[in-house]
Protein backbone atom coordinates (compact mmCIF):
# COMPACT_ATOMS: atom_id res chain seq x y z
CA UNK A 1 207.31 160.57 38.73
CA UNK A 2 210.15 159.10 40.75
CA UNK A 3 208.25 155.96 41.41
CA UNK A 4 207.83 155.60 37.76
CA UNK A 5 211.61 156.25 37.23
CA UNK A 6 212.89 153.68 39.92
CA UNK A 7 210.36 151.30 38.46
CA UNK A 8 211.88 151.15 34.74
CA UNK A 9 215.38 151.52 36.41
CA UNK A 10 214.60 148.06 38.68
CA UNK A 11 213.06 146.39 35.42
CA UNK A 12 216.29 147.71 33.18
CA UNK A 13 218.23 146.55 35.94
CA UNK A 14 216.92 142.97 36.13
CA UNK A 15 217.14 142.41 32.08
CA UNK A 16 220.79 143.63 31.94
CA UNK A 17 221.99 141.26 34.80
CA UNK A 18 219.87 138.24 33.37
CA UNK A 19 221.29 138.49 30.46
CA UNK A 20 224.85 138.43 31.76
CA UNK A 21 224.03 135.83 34.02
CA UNK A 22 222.47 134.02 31.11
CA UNK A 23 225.16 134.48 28.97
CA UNK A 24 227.68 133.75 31.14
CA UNK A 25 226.55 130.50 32.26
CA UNK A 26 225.84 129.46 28.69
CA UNK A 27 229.84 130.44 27.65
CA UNK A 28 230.89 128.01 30.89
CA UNK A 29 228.59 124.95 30.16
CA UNK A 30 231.69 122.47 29.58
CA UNK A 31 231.76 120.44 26.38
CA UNK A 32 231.58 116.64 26.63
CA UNK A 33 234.99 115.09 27.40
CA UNK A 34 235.79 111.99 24.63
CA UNK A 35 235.52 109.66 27.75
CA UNK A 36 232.33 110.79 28.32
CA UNK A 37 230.95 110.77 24.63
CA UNK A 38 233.11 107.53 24.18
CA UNK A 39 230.99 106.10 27.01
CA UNK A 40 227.32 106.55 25.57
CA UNK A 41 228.35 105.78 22.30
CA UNK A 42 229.45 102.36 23.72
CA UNK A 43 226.71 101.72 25.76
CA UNK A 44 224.56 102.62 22.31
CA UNK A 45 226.36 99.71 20.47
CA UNK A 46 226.08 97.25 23.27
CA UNK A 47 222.09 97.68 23.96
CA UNK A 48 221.62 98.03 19.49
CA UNK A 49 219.80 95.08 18.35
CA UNK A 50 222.95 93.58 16.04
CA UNK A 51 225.15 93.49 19.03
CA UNK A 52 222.66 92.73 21.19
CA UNK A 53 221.61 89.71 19.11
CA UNK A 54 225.00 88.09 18.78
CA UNK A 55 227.57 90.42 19.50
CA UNK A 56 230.34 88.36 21.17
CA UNK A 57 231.46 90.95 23.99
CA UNK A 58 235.25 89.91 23.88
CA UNK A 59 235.65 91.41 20.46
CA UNK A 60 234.42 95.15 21.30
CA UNK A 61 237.00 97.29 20.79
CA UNK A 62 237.54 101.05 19.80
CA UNK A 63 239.42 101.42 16.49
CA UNK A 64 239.31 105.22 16.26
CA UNK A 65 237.94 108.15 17.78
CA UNK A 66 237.70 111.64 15.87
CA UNK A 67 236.57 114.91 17.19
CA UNK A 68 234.23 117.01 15.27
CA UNK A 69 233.55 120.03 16.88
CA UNK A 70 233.13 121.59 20.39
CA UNK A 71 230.21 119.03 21.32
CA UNK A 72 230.54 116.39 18.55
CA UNK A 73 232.23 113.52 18.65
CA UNK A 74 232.78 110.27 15.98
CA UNK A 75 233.89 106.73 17.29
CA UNK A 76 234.43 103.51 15.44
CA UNK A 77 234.16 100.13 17.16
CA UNK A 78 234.86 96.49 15.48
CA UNK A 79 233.40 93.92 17.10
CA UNK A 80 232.13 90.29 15.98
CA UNK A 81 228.76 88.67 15.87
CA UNK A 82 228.36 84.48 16.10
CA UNK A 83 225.68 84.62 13.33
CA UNK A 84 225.11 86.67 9.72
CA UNK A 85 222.85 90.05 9.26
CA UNK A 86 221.78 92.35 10.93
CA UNK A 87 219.40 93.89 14.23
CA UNK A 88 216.98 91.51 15.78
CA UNK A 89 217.31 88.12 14.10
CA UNK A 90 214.92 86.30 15.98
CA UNK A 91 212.61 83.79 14.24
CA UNK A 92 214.77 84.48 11.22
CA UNK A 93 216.99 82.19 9.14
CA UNK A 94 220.75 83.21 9.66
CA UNK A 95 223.95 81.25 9.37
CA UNK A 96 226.21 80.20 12.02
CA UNK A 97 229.21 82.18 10.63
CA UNK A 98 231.48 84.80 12.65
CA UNK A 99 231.01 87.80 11.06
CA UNK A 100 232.78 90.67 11.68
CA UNK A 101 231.38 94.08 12.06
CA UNK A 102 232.97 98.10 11.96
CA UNK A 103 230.46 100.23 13.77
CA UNK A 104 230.94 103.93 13.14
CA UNK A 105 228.57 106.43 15.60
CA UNK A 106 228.19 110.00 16.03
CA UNK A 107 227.76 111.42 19.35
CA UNK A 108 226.44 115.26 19.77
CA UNK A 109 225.97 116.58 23.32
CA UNK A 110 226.17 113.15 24.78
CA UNK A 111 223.45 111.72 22.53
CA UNK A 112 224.01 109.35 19.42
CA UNK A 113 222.82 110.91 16.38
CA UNK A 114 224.28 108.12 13.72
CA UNK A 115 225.58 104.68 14.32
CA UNK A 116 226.01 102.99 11.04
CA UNK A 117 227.56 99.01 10.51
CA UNK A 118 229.60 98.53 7.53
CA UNK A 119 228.48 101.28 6.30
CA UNK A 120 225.73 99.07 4.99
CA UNK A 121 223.37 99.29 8.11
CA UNK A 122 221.52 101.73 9.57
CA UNK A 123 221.84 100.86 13.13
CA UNK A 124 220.04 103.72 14.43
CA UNK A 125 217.01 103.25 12.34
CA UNK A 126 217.04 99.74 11.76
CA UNK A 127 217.28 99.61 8.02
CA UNK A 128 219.40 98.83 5.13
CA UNK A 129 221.58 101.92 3.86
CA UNK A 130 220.97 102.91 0.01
């Protein structure tokens, strides 16, 4: 009987301090810093097909940056491309026009979750916006 009782007092023993443990390291995982967020969302933008294309690097710059929540983050970028449209242009016909561009992403937990040009271009998915 007092094996059984030190048994279920171990096991009750284990579950209370893994879940304080648990909890506590959850409640001191650090949020993203804006330089940090700021940093993927940029390298997003720079390796996206439209800026990738044509994007003429001595135009990037941040406009704005907004946070959302604890983890969430929204920055907007301008930057210019040498030709007209949008993503991968190759093989297409596009004309030799600057063309500037406002590129507004979402960042949650250090991963982009929206990038959007214009707000007419679905950078993320490659499409057209309705």
């Amino acid at each position: 009987m007092k094996r059984k009782s030190l048994i279920i007092f171990i096991v009750t023993s284990l579950i209370l301090l893994s879940s304080i443990y648990g909890c506590g390291a959850l409640a001191t995982t650090p949020s993203p810093t804006e330089e940090e967020s700021r940093e993927v969302a940029r390298n997003f933008l720079i390796n996206a097909p439209t800026y990738k294309f044509d994007g003429m690097p001595e135009t990037l710059k941040l406009v704005s940056s907004r946070k959302l929540d604890s983890a969430s983050w929204e920055f907007v970028f301008e930057f210019t491309s040498s030709h007209s449209g949008y993503g991968d242009r190759t093989g297409k016909v596009v004309l030799q026009v600057l063309t500037p561009h406002t590129a507004r992403l979402q960042v949650v937990n250090k991963k982009v979750t929206a990038a959007v040009l214009d707000d007419k271009w679905d950078e993320f998915n490659q499409k057209e916006l309705p």
